[in-house]
C-alpha atoms as a PDB file:
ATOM      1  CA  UNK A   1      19.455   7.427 -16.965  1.00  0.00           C
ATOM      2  CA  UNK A   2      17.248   6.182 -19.834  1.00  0.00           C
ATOM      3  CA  UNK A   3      13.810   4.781 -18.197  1.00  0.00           C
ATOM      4  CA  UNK A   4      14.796   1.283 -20.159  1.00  0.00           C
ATOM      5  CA  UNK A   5      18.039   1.310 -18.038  1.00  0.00           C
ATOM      6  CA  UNK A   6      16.509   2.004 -14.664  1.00  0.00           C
ATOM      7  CA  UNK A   7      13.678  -1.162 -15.877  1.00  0.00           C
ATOM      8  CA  UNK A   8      16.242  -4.036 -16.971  1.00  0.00           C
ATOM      9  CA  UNK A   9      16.214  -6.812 -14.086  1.00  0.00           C
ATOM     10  CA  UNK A  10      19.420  -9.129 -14.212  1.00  0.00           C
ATOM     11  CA  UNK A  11      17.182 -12.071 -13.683  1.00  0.00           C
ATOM     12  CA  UNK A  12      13.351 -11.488 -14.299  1.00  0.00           C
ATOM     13  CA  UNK A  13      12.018 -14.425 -13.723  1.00  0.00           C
ATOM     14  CA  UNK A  14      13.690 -15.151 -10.780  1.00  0.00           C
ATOM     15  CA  UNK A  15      11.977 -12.551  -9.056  1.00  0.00           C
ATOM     16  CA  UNK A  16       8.727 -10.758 -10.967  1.00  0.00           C
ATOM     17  CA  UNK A  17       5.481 -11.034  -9.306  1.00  0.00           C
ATOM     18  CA  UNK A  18       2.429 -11.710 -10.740  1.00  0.00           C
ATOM     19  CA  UNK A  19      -0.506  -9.301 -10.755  1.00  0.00           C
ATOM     20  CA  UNK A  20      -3.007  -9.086  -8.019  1.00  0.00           C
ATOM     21  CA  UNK A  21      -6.321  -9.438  -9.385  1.00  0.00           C
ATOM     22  CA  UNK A  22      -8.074  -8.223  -6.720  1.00  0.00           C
ATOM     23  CA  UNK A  23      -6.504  -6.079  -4.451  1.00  0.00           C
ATOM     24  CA  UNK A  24      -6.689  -5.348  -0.542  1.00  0.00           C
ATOM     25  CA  UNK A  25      -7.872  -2.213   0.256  1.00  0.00           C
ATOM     26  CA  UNK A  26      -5.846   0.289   3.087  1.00  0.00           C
ATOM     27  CA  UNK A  27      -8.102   3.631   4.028  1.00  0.00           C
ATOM     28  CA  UNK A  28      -5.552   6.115   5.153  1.00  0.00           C
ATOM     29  CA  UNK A  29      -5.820   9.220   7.022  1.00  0.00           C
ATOM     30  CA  UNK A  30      -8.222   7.670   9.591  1.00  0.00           C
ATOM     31  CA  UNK A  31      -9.185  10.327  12.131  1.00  0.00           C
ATOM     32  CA  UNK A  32     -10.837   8.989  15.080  1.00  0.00           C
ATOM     33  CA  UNK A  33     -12.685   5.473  15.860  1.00  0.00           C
ATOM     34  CA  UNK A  34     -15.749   5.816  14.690  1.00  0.00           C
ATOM     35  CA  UNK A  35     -14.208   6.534  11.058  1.00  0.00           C
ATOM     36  CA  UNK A  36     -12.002   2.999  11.723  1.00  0.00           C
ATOM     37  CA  UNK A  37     -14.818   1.484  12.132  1.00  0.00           C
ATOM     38  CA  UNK A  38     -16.790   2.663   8.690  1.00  0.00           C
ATOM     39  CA  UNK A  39     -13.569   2.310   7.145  1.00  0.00           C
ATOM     40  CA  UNK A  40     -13.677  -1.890   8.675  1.00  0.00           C
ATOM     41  CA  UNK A  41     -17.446  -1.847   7.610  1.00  0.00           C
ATOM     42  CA  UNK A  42     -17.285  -1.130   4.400  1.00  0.00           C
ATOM     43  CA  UNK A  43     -14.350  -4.005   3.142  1.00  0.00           C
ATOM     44  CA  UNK A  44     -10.818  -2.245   4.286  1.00  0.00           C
ATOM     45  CA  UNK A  45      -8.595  -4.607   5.076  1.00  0.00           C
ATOM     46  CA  UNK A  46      -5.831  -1.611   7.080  1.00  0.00           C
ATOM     47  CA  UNK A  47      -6.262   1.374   8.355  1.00  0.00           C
ATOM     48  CA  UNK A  48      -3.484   4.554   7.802  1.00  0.00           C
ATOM     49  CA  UNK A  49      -3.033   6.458  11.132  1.00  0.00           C
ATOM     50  CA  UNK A  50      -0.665   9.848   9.903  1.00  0.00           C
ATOM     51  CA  UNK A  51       1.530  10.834  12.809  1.00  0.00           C
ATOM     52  CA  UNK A  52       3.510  14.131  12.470  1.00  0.00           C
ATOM     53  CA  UNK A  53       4.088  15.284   9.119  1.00  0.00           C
ATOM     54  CA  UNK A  54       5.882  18.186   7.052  1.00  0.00           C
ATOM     55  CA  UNK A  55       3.197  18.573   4.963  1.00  0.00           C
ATOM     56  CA  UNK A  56      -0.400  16.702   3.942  1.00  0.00           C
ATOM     57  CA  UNK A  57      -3.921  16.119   5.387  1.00  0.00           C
ATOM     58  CA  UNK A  58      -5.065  13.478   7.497  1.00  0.00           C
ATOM     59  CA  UNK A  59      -2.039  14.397  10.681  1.00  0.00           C
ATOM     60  CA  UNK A  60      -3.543  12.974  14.589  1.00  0.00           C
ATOM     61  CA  UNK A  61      -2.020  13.015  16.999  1.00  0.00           C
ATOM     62  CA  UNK A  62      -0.034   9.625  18.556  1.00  0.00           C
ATOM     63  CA  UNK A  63      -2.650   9.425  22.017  1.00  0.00           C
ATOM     64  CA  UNK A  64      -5.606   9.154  19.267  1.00  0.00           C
ATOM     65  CA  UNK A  65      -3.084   6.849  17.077  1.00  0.00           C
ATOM     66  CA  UNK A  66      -2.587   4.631  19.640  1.00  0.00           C
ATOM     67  CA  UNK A  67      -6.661   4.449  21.048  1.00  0.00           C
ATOM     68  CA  UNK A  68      -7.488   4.004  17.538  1.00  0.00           C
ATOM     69  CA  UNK A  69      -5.196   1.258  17.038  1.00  0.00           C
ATOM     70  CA  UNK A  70      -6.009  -0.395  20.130  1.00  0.00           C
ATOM     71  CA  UNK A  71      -9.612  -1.507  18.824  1.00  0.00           C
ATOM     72  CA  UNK A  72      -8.923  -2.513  15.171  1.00  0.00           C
ATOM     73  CA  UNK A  73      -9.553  -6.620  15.225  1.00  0.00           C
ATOM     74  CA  UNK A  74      -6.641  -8.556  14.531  1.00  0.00           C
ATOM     75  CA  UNK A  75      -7.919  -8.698  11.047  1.00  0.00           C
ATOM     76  CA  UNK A  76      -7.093  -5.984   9.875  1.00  0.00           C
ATOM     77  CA  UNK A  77      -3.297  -3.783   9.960  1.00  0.00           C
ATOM     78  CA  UNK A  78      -3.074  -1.030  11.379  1.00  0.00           C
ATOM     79  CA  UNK A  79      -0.351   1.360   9.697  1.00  0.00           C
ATOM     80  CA  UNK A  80       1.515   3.996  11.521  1.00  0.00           C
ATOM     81  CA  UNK A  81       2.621   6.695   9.012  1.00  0.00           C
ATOM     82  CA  UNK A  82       6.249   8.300  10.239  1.00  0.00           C
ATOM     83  CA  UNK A  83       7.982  10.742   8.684  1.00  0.00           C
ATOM     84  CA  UNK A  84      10.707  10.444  11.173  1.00  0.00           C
ATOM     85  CA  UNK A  85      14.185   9.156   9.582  1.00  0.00           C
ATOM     86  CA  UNK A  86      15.869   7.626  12.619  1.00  0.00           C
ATOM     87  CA  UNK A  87      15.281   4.275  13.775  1.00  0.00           C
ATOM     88  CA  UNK A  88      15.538   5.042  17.474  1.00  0.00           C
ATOM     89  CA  UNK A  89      12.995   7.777  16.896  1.00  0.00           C
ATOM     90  CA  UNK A  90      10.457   5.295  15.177  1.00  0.00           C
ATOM     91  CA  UNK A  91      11.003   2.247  17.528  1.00  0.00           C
ATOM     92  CA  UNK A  92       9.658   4.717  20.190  1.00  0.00           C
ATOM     93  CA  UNK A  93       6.741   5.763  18.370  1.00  0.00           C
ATOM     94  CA  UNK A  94       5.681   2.284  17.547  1.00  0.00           C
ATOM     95  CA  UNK A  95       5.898   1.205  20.631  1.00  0.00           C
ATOM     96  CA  UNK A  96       3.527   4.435  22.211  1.00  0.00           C
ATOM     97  CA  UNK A  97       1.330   3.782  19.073  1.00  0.00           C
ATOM     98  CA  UNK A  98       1.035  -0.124  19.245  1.00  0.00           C
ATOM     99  CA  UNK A  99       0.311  -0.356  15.878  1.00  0.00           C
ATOM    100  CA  UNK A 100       1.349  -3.799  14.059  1.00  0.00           C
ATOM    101  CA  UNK A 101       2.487  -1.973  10.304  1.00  0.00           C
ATOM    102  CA  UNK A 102       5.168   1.193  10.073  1.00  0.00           C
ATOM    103  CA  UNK A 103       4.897   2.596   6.978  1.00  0.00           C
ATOM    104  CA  UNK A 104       7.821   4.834   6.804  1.00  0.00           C
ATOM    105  CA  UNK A 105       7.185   7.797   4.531  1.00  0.00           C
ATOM    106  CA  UNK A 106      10.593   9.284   3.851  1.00  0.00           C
ATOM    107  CA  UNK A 107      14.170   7.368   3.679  1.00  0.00           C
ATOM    108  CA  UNK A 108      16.242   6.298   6.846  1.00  0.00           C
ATOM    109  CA  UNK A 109      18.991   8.169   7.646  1.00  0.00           C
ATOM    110  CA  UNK A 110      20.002   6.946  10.727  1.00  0.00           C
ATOM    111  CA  UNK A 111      20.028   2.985  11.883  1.00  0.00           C
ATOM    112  CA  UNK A 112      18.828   0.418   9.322  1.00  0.00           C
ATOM    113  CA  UNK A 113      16.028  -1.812   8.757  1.00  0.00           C
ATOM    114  CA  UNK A 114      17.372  -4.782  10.655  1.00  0.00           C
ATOM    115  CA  UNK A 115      17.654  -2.642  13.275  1.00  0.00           C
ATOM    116  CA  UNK A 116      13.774  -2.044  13.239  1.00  0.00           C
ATOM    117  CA  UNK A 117      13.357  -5.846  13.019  1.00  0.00           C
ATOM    118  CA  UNK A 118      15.643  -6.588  15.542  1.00  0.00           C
ATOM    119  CA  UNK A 119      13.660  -4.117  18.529  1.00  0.00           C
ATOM    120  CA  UNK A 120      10.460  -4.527  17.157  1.00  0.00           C
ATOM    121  CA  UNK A 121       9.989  -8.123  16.185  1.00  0.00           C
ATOM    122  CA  UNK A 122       6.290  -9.047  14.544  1.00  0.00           C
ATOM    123  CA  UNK A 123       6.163  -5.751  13.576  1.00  0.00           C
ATOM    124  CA  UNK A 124       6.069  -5.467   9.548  1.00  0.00           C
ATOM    125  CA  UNK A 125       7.876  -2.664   7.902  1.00  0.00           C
ATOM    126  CA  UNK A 126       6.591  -1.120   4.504  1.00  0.00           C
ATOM    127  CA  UNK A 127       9.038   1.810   3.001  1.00  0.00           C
ATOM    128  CA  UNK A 128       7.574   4.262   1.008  1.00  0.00           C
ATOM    129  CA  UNK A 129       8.917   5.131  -2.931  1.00  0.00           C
ATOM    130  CA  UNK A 130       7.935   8.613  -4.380  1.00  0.00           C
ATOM    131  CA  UNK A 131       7.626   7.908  -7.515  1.00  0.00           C
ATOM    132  CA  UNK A 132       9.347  11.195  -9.429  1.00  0.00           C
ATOM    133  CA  UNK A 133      10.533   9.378 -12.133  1.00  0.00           C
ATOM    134  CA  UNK A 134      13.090   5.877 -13.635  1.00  0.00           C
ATOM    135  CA  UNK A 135      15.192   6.448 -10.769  1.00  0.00           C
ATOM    136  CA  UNK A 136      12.396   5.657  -8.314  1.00  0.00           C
ATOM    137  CA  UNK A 137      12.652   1.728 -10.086  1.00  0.00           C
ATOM    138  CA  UNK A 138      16.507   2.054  -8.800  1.00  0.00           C
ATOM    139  CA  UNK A 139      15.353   2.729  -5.284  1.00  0.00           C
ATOM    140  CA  UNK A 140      12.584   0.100  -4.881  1.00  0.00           C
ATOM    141  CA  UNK A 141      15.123  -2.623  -6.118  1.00  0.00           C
ATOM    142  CA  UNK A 142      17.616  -1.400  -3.435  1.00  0.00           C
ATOM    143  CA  UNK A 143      14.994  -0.896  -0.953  1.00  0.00           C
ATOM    144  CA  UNK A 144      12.737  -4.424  -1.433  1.00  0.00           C
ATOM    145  CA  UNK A 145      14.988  -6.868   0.086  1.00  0.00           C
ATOM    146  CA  UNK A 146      15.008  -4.974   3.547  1.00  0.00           C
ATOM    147  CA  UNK A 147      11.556  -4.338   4.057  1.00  0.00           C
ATOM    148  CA  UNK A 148       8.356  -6.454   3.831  1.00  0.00           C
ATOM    149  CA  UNK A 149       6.409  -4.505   1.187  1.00  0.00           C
ATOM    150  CA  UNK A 150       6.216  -0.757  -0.550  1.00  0.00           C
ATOM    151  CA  UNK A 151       3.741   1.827  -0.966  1.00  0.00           C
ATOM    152  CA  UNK A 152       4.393   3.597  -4.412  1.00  0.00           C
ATOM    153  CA  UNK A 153       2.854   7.087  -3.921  1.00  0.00           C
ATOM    154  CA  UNK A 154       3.248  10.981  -5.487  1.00  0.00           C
ATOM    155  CA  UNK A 155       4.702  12.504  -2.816  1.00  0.00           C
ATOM    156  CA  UNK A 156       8.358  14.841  -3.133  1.00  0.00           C
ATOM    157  CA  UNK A 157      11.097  14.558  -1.010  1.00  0.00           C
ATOM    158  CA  UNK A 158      12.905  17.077  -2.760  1.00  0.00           C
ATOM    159  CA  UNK A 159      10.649  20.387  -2.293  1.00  0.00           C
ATOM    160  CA  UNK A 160      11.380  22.720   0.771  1.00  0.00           C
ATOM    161  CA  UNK A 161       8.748  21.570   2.243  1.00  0.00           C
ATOM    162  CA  UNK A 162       8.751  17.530   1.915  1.00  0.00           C
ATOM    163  CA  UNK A 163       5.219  15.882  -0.030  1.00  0.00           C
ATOM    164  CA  UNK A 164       5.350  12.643   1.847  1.00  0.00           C
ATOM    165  CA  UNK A 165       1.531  11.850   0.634  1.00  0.00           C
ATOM    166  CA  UNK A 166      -1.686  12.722   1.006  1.00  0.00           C
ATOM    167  CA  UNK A 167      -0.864  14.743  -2.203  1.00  0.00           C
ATOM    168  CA  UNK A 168      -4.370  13.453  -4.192  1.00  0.00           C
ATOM    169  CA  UNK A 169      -2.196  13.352  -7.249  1.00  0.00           C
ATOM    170  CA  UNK A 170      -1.338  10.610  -9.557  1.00  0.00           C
ATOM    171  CA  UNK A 171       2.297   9.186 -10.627  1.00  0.00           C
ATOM    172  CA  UNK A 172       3.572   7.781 -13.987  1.00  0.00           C
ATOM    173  CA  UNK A 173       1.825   4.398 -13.365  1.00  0.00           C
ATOM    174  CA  UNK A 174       4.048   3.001 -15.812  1.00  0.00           C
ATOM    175  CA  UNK A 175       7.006   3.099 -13.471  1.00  0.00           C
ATOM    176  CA  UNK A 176       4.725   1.353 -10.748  1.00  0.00           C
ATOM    177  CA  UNK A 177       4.048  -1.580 -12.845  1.00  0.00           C
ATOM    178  CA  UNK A 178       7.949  -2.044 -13.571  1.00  0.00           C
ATOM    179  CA  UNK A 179       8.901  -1.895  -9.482  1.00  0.00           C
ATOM    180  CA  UNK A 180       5.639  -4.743  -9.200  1.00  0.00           C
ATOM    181  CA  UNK A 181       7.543  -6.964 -12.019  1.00  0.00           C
ATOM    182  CA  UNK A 182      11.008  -6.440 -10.583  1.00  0.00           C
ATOM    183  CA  UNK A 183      10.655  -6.992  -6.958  1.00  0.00           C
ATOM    184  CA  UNK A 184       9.438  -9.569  -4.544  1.00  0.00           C
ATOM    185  CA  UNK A 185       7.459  -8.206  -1.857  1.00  0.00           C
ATOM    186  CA  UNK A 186       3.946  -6.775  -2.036  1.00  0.00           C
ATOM    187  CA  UNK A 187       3.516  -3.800  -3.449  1.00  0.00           C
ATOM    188  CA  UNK A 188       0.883  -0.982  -2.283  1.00  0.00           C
ATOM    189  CA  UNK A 189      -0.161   1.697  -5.039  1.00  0.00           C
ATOM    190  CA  UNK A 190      -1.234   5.480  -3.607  1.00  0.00           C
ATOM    191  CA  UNK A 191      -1.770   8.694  -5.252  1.00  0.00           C
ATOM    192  CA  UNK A 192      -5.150  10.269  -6.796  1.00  0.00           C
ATOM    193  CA  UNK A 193      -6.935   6.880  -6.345  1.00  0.00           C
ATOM    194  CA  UNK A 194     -11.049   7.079  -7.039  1.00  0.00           C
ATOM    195  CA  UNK A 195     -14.015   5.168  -7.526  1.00  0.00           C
ATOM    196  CA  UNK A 196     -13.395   6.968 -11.266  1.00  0.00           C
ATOM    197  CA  UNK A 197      -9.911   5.277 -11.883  1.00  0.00           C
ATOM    198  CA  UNK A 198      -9.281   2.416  -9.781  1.00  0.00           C
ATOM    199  CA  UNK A 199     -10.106  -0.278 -12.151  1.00  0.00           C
ATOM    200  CA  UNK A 200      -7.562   1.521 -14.356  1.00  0.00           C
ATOM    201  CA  UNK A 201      -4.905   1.395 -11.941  1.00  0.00           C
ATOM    202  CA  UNK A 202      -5.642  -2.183 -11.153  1.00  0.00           C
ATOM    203  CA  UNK A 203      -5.662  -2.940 -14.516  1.00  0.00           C
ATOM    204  CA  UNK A 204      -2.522  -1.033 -15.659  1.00  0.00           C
ATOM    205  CA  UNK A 205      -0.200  -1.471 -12.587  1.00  0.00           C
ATOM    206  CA  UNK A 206      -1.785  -5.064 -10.701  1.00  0.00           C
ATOM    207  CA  UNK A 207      -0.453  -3.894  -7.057  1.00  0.00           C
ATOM    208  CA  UNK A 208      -1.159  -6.116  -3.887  1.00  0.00           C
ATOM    209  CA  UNK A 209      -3.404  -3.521  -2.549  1.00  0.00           C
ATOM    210  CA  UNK A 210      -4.483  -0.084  -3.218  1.00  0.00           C
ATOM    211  CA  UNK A 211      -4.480   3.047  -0.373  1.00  0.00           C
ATOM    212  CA  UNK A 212      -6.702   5.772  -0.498  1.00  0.00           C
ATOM    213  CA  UNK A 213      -7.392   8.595   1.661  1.00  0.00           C
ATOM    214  CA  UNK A 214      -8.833  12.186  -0.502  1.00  0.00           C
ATOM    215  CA  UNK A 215     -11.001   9.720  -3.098  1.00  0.00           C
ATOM    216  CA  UNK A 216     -12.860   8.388  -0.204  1.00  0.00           C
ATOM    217  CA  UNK A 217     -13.091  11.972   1.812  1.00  0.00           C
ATOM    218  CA  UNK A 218     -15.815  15.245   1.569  1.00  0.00           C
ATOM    219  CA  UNK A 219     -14.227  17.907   3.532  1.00  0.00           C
ATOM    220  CA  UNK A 220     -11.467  16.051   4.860  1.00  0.00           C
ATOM    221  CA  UNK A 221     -14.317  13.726   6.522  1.00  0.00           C
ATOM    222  CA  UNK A 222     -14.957   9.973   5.355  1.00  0.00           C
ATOM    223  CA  UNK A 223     -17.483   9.921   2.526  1.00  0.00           C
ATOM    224  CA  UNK A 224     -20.045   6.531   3.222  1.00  0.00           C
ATOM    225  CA  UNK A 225     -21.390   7.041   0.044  1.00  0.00           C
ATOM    226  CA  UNK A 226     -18.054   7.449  -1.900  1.00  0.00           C
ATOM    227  CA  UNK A 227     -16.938   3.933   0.469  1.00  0.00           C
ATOM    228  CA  UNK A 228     -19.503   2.389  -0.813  1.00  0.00           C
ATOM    229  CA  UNK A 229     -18.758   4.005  -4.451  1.00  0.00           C
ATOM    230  CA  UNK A 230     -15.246   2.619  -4.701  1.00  0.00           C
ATOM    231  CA  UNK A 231     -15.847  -0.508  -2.985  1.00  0.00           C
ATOM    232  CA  UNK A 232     -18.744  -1.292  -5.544  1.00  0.00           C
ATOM    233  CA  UNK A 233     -15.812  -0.188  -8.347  1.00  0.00           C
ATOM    234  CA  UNK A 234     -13.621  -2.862  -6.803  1.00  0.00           C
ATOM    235  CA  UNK A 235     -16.216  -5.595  -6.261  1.00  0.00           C
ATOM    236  CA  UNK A 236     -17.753  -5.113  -9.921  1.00  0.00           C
ATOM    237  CA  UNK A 237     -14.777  -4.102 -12.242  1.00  0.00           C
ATOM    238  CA  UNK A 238     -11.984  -6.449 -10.630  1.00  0.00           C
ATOM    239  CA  UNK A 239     -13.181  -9.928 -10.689  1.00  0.00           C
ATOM    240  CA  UNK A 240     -11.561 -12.986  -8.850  1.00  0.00           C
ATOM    241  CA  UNK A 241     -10.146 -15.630 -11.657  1.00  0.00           C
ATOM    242  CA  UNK A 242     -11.931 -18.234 -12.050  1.00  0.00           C
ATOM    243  CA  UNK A 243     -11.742 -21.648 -10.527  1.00  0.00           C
ATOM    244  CA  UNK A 244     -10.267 -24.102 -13.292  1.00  0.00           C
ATOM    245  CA  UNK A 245      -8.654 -21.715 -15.537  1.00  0.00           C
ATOM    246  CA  UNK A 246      -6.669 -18.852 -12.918  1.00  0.00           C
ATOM    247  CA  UNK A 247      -7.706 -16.122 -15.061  1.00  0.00           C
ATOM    248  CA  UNK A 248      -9.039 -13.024 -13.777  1.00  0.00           C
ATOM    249  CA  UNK A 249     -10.805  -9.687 -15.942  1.00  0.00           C
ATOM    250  CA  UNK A 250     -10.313  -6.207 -14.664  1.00  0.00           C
ATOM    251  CA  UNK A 251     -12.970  -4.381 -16.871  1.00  0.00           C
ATOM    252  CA  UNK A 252     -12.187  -0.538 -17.610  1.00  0.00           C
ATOM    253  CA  UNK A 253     -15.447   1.772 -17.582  1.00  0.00           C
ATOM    254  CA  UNK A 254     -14.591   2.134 -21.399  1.00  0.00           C
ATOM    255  CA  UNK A 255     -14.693  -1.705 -21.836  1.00  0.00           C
ATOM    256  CA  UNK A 256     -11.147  -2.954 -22.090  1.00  0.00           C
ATOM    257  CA  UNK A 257      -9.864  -5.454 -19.447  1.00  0.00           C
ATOM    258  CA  UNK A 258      -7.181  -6.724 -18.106  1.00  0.00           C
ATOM    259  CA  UNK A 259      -6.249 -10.642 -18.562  1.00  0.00           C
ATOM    260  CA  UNK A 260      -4.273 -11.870 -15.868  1.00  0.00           C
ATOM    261  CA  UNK A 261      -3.173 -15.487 -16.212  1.00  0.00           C
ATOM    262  CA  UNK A 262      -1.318 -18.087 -13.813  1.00  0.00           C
ATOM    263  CA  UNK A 263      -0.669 -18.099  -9.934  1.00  0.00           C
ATOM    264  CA  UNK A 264       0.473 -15.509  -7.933  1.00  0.00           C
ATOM    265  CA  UNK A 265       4.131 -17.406  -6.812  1.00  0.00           C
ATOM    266  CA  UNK A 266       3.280 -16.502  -3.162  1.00  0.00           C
ATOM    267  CA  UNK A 267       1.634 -19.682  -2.377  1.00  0.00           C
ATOM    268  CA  UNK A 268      -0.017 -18.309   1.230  1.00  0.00           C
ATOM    269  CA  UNK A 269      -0.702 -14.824  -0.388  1.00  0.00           C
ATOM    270  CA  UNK A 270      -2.304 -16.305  -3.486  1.00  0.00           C
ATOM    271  CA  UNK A 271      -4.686 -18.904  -0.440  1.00  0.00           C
ATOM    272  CA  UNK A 272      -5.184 -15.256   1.200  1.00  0.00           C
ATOM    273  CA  UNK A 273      -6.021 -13.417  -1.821  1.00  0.00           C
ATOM    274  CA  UNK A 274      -7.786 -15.935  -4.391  1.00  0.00           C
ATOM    275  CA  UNK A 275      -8.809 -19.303  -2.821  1.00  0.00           C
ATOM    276  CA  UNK A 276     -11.120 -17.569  -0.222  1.00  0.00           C
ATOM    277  CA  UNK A 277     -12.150 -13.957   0.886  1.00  0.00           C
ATOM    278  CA  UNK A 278     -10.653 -14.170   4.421  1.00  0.00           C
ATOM    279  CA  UNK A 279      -8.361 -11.386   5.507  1.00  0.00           C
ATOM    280  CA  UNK A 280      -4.727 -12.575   6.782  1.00  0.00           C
ATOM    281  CA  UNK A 281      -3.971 -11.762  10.267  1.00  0.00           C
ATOM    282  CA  UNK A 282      -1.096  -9.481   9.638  1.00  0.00           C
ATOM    283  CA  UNK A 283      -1.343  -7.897   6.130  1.00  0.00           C
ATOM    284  CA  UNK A 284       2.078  -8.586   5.193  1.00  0.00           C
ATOM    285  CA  UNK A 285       2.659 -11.836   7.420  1.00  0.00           C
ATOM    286  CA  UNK A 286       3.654 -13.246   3.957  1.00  0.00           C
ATOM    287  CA  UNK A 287       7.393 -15.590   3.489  1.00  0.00           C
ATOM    288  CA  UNK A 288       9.897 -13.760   1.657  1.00  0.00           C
ATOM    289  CA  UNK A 289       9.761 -15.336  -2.401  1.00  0.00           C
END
């Protein structure tokens, strides 16, 4: 397939979303509550709790998961991180973990989506794409309707031993910026993510919210000072637009920027996101487009 095959969108502007000029911010691989709470402290508006996984850093296990998710405010999400591919399997792990966000980190196999709506109502569902290359644009479009928002990341499904994240590499961020234009939920970028590049990949891709986990980490421990680092990136390189004229300037270290223009078409995202610096109850607690 030829990458401008796996981009063209029957009707574009039906359903492309607008860049997010300044995303929300999800620390993953959160180890134990006091690390929750820096992560809180310092702007993040979810937490990334890794459950069992083939592969990657970050793995607690579900007893800590589900103390740690007990005490984030309502504020904030709280993600559960499965690699498990069956929905009866994950619909019991949600419910031991009482987190409100699954992020499910390699494809179903067994059940479907509705069936995770269905047992686990209130409960948002964010799918995963590992982006390998054009076909992961085929995926996300077949994925997006089901689920309330994806998390493009650099994992590989295909390798003997599964990368489902936590890989501290980046993607083609090309292909990221064609799944935000062609589908209509929010859209979470991962992979390599820095205080060093983050205004790029704001800049080049304009995701909902960004996820980090090794760019904030010394030693597999949260860094304060590179929190405070990459927070400060955010705060000073990805502006919000101003008042009258909706426009909003992601400046790149080397001085180019990003000009974002119009409304986001999520009315109650855009109120979230832009009018005021309040957090949303339930990250993703946003009406389907």
């Amino acid at each position: 397939m030829k990458v401008e095959e796996a981009f063209l969108c029957p009707k574009p502007e039906e359903i492309c979303v607008e860049a997010t000029p300044r995303p929300r911010v999800k620390i993953c691989c959160i180890g134990s509550v006091e690390e929750a709470w820096t992560a809180i402290r310092h702007g993040a508006s979810a937490l990334g709790l890794v459950s069992q996984m083939p592969s990657g850093p970050g793995v607690i296990p579900e007893d800590l998961i589900a103390e740690i998710a007990a005490v984030v405010p309502p504020s904030v999400s709280s993600f559960l991180l499965t690699c498990r591919q069956d929905t009866a399997s994950i619909i019991a792990q949600q419910r031991r973990a009482g987190v409100n966000t699954l992020q499910l980190c390699d494809r179903l196999q067994m059940g479907s989506y509705r069936d995770l709506r269905e047992a686990l109502p209130g409960i948002a569902v964010v799918q995963v794409i590992h982006v390998t290359g054009p076909e992961s644009v085929k995926e996300a479009l077949a994925v997006a309707p089901e689920v309330d928002g994806l998390l493009l990341d650099s994992g590989n499904q295909s390798l003997p031993v599964k990368e489902l994240g936590g890989t501290g590499r980046r993607h083609d961020w090309s292909i990221s910026r064609k799944i935000r234009e062609l589908v209509d939920v929010p859209i979470f970028l991962a992979g390599g993510l820095n205080a060093g590049n983050i205004a790029e990949a704001v800049q080049q891709v304009g995701p909902f919210g960004v996820d980090v986990c090794s760019g904030v980490r010394t030693d597999g421990k949260l860094d304060e000072r590179k929190l405070v680092r990459f927070f400060a990136e955010m705060a000073a390189k990805c502006q919000k637009p101003d008042r009258e004229g909706g426009r909003s300037l992601c400046a790149l270290p080397h001085g180019r920027a990003s000009d974002n223009s119009g409304g986001h078409p999520n009315a109650r995202a855009e109120a979230a996101i832009i009018e005021d610096e309040r957090v949303p109850t339930q990250l993703f607690d946003l009406p389907r487009l």
